[in-house]
Protein backbone atom coordinates (compact mmCIF):
# COMPACT_ATOMS: atom_id res chain seq x y z
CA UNK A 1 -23.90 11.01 -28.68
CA UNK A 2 -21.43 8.26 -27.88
CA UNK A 3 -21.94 4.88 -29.50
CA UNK A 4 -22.74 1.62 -27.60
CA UNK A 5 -19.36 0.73 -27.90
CA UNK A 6 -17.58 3.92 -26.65
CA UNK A 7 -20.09 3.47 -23.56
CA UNK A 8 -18.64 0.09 -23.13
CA UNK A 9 -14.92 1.38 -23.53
CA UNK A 10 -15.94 4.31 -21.11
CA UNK A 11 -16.97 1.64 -18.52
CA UNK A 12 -14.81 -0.32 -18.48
CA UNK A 13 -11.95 2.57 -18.48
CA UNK A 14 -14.17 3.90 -14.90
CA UNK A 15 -13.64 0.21 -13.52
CA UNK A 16 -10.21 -0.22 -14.24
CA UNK A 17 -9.44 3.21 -12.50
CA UNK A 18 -11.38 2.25 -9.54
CA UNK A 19 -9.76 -1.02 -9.70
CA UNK A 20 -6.26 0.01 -9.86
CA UNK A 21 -7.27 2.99 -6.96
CA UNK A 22 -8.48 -0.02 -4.72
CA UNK A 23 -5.25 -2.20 -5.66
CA UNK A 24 -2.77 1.10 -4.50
CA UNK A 25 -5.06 1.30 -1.38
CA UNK A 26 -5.19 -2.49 0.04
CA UNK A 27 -1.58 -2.93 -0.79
CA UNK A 28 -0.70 0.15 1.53
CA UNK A 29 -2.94 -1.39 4.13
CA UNK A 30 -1.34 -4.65 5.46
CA UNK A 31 -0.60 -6.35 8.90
CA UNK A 32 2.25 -3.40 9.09
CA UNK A 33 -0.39 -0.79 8.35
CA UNK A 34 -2.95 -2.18 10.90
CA UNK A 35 -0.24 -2.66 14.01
CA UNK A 36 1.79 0.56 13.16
CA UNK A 37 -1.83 2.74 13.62
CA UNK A 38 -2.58 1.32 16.41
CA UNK A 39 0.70 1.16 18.36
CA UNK A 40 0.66 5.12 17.06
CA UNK A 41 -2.77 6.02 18.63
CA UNK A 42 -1.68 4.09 22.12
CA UNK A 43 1.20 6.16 22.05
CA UNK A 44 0.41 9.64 20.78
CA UNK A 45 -3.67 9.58 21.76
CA UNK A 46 -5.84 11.90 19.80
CA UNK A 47 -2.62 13.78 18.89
CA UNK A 48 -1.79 10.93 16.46
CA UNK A 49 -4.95 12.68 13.79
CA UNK A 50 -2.42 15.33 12.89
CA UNK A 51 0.41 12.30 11.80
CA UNK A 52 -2.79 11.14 9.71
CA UNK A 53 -3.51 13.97 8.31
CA UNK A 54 -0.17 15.31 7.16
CA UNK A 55 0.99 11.73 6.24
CA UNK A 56 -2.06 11.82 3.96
CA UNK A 57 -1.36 15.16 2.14
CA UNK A 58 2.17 14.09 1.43
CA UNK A 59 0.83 10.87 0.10
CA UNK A 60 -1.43 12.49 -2.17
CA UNK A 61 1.46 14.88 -3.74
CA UNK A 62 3.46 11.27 -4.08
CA UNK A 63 0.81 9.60 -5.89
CA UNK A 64 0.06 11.97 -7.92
CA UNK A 65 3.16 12.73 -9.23
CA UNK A 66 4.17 8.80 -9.35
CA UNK A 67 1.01 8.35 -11.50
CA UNK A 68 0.72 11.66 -13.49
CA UNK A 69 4.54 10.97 -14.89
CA UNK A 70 3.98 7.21 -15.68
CA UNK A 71 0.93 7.84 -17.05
CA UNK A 72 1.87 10.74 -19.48
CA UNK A 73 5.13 8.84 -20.69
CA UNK A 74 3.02 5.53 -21.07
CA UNK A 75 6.17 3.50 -19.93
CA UNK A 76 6.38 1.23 -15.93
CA UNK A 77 8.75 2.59 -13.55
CA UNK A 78 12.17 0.62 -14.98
CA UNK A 79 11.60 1.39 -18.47
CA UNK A 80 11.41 5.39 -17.40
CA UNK A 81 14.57 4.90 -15.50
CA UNK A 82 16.15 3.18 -18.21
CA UNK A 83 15.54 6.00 -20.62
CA UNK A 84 17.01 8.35 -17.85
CA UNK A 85 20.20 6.63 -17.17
CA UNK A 86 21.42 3.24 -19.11
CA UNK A 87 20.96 0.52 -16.29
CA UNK A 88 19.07 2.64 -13.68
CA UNK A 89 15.83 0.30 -14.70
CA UNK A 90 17.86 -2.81 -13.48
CA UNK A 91 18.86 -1.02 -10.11
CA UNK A 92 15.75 -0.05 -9.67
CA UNK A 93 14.27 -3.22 -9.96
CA UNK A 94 16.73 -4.97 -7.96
CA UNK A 95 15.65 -3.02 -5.25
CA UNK A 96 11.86 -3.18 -5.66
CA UNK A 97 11.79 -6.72 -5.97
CA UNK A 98 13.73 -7.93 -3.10
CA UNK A 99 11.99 -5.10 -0.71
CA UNK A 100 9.00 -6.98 -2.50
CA UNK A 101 9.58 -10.14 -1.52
CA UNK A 102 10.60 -9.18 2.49
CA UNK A 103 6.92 -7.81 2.92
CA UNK A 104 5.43 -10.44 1.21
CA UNK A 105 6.86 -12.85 4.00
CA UNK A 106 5.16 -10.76 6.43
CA UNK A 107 1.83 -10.81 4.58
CA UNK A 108 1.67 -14.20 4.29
CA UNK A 109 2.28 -14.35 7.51
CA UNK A 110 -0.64 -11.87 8.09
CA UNK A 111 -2.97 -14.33 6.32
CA UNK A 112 -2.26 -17.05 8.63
CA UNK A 113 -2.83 -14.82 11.49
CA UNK A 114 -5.79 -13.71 10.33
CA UNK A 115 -7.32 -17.21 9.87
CA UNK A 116 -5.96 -18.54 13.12
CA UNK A 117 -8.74 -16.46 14.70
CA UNK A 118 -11.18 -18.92 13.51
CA UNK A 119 -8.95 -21.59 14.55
CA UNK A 120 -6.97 -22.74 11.06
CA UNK A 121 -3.31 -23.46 12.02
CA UNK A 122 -1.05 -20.70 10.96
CA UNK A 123 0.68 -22.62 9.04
CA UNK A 124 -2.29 -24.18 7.04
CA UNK A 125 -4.00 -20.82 6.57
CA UNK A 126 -1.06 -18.96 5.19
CA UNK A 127 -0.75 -21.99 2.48
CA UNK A 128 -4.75 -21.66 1.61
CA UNK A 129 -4.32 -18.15 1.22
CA UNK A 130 -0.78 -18.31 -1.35
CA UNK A 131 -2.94 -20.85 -3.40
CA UNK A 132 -5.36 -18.57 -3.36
CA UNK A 133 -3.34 -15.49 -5.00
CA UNK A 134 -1.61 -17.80 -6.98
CA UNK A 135 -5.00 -19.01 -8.49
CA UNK A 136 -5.94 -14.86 -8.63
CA UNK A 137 -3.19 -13.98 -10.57
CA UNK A 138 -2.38 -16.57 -12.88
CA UNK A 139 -5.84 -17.18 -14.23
CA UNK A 140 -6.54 -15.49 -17.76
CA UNK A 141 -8.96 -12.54 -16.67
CA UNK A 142 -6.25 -11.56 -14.21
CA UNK A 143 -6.81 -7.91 -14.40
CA UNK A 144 -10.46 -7.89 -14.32
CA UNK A 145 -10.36 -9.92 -10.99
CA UNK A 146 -7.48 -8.65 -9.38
CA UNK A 147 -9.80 -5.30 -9.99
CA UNK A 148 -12.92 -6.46 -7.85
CA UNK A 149 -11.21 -8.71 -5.69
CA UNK A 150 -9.17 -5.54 -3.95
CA UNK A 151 -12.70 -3.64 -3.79
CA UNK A 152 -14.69 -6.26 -2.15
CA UNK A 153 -12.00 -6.36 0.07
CA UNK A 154 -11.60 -3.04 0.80
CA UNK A 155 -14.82 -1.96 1.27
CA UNK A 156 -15.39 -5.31 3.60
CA UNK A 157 -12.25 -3.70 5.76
CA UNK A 158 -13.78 -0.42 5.92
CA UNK A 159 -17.15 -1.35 7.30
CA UNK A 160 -15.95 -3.91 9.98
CA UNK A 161 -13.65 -1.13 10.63
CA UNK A 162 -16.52 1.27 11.03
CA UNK A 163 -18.82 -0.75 13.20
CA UNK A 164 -15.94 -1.73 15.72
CA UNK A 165 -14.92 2.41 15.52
CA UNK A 166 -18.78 3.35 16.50
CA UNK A 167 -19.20 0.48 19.18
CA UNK A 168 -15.84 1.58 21.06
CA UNK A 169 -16.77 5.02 21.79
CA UNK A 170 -13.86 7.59 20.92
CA UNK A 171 -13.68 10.77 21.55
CA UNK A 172 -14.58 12.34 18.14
CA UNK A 173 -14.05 16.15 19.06
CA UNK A 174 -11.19 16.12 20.66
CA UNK A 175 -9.14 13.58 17.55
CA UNK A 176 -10.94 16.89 15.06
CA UNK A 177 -9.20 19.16 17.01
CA UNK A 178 -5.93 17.37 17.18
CA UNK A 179 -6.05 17.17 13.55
CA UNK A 180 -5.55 20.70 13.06
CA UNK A 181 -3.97 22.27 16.76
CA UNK A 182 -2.02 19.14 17.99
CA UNK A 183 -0.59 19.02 21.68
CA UNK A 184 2.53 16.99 20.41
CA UNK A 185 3.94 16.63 16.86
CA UNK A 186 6.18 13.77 15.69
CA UNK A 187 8.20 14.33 12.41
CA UNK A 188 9.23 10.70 12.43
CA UNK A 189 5.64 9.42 12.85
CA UNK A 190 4.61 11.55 10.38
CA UNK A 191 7.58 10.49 8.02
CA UNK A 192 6.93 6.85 9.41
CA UNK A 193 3.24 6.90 7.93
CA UNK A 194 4.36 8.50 4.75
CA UNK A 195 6.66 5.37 4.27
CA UNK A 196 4.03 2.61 4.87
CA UNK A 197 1.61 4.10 2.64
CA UNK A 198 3.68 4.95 -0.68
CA UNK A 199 7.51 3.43 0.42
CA UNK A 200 8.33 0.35 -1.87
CA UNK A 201 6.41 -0.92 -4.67
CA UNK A 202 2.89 0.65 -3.38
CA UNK A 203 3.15 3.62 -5.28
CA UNK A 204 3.18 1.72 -8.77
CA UNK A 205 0.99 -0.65 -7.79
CA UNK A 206 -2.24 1.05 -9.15
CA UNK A 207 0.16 3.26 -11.87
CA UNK A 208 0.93 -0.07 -13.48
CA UNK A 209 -2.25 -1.23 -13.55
CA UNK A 210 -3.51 1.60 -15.44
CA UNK A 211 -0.88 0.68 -18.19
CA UNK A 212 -1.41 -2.49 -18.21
CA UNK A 213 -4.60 -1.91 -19.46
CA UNK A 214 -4.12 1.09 -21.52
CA UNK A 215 -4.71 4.22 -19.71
CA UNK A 216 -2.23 6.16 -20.70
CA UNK A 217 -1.09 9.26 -22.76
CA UNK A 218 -1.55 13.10 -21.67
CA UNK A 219 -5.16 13.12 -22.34
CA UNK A 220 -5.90 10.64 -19.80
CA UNK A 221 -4.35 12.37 -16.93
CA UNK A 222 -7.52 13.60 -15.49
CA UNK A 223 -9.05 10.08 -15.13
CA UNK A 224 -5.19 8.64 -13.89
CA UNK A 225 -5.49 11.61 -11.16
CA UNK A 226 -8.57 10.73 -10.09
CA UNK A 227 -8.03 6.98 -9.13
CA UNK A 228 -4.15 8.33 -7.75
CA UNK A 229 -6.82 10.16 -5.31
CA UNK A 230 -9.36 7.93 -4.76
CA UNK A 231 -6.62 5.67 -3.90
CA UNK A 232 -5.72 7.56 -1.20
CA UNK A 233 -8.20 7.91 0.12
CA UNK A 234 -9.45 5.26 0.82
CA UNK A 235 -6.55 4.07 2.58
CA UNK A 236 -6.88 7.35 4.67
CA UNK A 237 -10.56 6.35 5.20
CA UNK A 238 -9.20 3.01 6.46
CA UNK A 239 -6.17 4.31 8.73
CA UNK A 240 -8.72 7.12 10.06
CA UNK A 241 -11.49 4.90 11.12
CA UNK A 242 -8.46 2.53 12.62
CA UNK A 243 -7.51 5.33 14.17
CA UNK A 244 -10.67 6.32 15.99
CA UNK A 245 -11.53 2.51 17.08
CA UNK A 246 -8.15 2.23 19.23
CA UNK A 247 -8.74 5.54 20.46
CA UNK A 248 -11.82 4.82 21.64
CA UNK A 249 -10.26 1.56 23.48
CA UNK A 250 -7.21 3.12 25.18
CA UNK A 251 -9.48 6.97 25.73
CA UNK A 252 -11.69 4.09 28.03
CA UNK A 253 -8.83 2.75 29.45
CA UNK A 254 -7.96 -0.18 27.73
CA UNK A 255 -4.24 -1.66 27.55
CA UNK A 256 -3.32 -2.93 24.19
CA UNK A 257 -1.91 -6.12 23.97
CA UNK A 258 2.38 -5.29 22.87
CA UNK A 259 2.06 -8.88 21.16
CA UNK A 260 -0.89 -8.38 19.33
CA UNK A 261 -1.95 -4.63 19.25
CA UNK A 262 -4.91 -4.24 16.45
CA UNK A 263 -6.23 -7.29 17.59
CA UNK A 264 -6.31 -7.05 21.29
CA UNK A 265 -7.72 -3.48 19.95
CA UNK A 266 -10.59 -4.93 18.78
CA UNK A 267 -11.27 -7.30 21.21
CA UNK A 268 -11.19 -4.88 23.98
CA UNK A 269 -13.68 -2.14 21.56
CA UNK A 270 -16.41 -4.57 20.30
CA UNK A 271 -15.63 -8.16 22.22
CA UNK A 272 -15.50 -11.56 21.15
CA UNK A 273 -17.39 -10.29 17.93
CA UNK A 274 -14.74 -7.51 17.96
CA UNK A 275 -12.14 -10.25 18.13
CA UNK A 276 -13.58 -12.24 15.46
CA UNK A 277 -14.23 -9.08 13.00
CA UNK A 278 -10.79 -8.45 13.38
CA UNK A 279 -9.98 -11.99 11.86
CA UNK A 280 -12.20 -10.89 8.69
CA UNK A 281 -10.17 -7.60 8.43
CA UNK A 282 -6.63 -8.87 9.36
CA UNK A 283 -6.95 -11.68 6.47
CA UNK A 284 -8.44 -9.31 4.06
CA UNK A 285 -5.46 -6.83 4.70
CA UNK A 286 -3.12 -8.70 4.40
CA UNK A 287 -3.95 -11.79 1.47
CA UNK A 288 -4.63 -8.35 -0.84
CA UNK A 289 -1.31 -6.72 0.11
CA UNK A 290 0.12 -10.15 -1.41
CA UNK A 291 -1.85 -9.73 -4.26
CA UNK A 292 -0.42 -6.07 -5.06
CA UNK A 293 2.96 -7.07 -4.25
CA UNK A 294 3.47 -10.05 -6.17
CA UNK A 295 1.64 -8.22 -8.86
CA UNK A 296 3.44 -5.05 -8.61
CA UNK A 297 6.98 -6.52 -8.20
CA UNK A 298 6.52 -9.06 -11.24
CA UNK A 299 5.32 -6.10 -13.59
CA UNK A 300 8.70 -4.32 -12.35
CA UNK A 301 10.99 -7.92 -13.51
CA UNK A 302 8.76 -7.98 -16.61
CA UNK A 303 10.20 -4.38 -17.61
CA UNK A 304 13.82 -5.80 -17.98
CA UNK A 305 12.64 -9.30 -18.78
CA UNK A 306 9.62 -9.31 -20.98
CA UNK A 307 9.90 -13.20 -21.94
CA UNK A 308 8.48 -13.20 -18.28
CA UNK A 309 5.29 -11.64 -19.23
CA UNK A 310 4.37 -15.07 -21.28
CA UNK A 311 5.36 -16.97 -18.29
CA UNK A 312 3.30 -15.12 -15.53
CA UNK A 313 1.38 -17.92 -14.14
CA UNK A 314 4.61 -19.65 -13.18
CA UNK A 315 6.21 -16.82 -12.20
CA UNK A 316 3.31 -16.12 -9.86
CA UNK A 317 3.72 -19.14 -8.14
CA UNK A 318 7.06 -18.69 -7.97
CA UNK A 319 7.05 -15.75 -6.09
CA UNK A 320 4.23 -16.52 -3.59
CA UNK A 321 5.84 -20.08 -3.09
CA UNK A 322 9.22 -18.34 -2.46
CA UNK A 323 7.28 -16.12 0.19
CA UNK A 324 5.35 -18.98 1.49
CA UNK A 325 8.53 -21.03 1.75
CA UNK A 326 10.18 -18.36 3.75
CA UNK A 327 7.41 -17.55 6.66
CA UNK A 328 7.55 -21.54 7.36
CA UNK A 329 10.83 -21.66 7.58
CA UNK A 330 11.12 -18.64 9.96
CA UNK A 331 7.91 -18.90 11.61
CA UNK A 332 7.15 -15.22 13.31
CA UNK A 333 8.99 -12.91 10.37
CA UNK A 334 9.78 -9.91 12.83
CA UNK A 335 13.59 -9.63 12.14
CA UNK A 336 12.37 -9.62 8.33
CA UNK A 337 9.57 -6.84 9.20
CA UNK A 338 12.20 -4.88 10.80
CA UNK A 339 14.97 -5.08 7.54
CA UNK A 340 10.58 -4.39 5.18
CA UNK A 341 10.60 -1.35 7.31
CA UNK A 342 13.68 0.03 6.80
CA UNK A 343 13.49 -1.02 3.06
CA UNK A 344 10.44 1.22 2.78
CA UNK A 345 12.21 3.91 3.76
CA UNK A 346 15.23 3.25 1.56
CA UNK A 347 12.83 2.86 -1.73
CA UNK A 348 10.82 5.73 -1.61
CA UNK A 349 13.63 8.39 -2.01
CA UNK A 350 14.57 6.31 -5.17
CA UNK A 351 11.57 5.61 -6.90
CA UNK A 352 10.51 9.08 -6.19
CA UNK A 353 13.81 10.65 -7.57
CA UNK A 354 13.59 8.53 -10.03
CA UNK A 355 9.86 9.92 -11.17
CA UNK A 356 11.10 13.64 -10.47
CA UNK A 357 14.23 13.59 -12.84
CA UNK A 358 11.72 12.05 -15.53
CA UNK A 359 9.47 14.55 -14.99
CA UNK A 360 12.12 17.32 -15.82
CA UNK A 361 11.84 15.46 -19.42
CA UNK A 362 8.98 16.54 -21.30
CA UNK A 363 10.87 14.49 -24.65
CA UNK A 364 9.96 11.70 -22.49
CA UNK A 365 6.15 12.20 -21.16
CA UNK A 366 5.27 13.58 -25.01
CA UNK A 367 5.09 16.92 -23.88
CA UNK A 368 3.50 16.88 -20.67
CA UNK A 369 5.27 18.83 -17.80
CA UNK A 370 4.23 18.87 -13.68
CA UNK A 371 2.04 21.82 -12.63
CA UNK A 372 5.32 23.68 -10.38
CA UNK A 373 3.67 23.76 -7.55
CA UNK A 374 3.52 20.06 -7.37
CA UNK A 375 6.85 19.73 -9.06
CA UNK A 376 7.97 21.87 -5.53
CA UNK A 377 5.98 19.59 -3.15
CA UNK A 378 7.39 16.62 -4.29
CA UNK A 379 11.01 17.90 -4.28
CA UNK A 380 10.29 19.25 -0.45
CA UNK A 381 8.31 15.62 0.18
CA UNK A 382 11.69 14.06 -1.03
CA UNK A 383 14.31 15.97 1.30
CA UNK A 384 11.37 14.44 3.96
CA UNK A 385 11.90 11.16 2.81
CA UNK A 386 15.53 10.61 2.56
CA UNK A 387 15.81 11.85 6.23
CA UNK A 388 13.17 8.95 6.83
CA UNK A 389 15.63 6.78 5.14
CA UNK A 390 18.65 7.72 6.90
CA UNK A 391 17.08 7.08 9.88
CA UNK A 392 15.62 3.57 9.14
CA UNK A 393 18.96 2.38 8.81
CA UNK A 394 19.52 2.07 12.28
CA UNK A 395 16.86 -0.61 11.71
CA UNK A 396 19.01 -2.38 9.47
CA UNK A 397 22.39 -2.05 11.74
CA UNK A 398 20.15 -3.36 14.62
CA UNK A 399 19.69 -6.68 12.57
């Protein structure tokens, strides 16, 4: 029979995993993740379930993989790439951390957004909210209330989410059907998806977190598989019930707004309580996201510059006052979102190589080697996102 304090260890082990599950999700699901869904569903109808669905599945063989091989070696992304080739750590990081800090303008500027429905200047409401995750993150129980921070938020998204998605009526049969015998199929959407939910640093947001609280070694793989999962799902549960709240809006013949998509979405679905739910969900999106980026892409500089780690409130601020600084100097970040987006793309085939050639080293993960068949997913998932990333860079030679 386990002893008070193995219960205690055991508990708190559960609500870290949860925790770091709920941080992976609500960084994934930012003002990106919100307009992207719902420009989708205009666009593609009840067709756009099968995008979900597949998006989701190679998701899951990402995360898993991502958090499987971090967690069996017991080392953060840099350190693992380090060990694989001298310098690849520093590369690696370079390229997290400024894709880092491009989406982080564009959360902040999310937050502002979000509290402008109430009627707080933009301006205003995106400087509340950075003194707000600066305060988060730099206080000494960090961790702990990063952990229920990101699931009171992300539960709080789901449900507004839900009520809006039951008040606006979709058509529930024919998105099931979609899911699995589609009219229309979009590769790029699908490849699209894949990139918002597990391109950059979202991937090791929630694999981090595990290590930085000591969940690590082969033996815990079960537990870090579970919360790669749960992770997923719930930002599946989130872009799903999205999903089926625009469709309902445009399946009744509703025109979404091209300047404001999700929320003219709501406003159209549920009305001026729609409008105002959306406020709630659009803040809570995106002041997380900042959260598990500045959190994410510090604990990547930390790798290759540990002195940081003593530092972290001020490097906090840093960051979020650098981001900050940026979205009021360039108001409306959409050239920036544009260069995020094709950033995301460019990442992912890197981190996830990255994680693949370390996972062909059992000397390195003590032993531990990926099942093949998810070894072979992730290889195929790869090809599928490097021809996402070739394609982004149009995005970048458009800037």
């Amino acid at each position: 029979m386990a002893t008070g304090g193995e219960r205690a260890e055991l508990k708190r082990e559960r609500g870290v995993a949860v925790g770091a599950a709920f941080l992976m999700a609500t960084s994934a699901i930012g003002p990106g993740f919100l307009t992207q869904t719902a420009v989708f569903t205009a666009r593609l109808g009840a067709d756009f379930a099968f995008a979900i669905l597949a998006s989701v599945a190679l998701a899951l063989v990402v995360q898993v993989s991502v958090w499987r091989v971090l967690g069996a070696a017991g080392r953060r992304a840099p350190e693992l790439a380090s060990a694989i080739v001298p310098g690849l750590g520093t590369a690696l990081v370079a390229l997290v951390l400024f894709g880092g800090l491009v989406f982080n303008v564009g959360n902040v500027a999310g937050c502002g957004l979000g509290l402008a429905v109430y009627g707080v200047p933009e301006a205003l409401g995106a400087a509340l909210s950075a003194l707000v995750v600066a305060w988060l993150l730099a206080s000494p129980r960090a961790g702990s209330a990063m952990d229920q921070v990101s699931r009171l938020l992300g539960v709080l998204m789901i449900v507004l989410t839900a009520v809006v998605a039951g008040v606006s009526r979709p058509d529930a049969g024919a998105a099931l059907r979609a899911s699995v015998w589609p009219g229309q199929v979009s590769g790029l959407v699908i490849v699209t998806l894949l990139g918002g939910t597990v391109g950059g640093y979202i991937p090791f947001s929630g694999a981090h977190r595990l290590l930085d609280a000591g969940v690590s070694g082969p033996g815990a793989l079960l537990r870090i598989t579970r919360s790669a999962m749960l992770g997923v799902g719930v930002a599946a549960a989130m872009r799903a019930l999205f999903f089926v709240a625009v469709l309902g809006v445009v399946g009744h013949g509703g025109t979404l707004d091209p300047a404001n998509p999700p929320a003219s979405a709501f406003r159209l679905g549920a009305g001026e309580w729609g409008y105002r739910f959306f406020g709630v969900v659009l803040w809570s999106a995106a002041v997380t996201s900042v959260v598990g980026c500045t959190y994410t892409s510090l604990s990547f500089l930390e790798s290759v510059w540990p002195a940081l780690e003593r530092r972290r409130p001020l490097a906090v601020s840093a960051f979020v006052s650098l981001s900050l600084a940026l979205f009021l100097l360039l108001g409306q970040p959409v050239r920036l979102l544009i260069l995020a987006g094709a950033l995301n793309g460019l990442i992912l085939p890197a981190t996830l190589l990255v994680t693949l050639l370390a996972a062909r080293r059992p000397d390195l993960l003590r032993g531990y080697r990926l099942a093949p068949w998810l070894a072979a997913a992730a290889w195929a998932t790869l090809v599928a996102a490097t021809a996402a990333a070739v394609l982004s860079l149009g995005d970048l030679r458009r800037l």
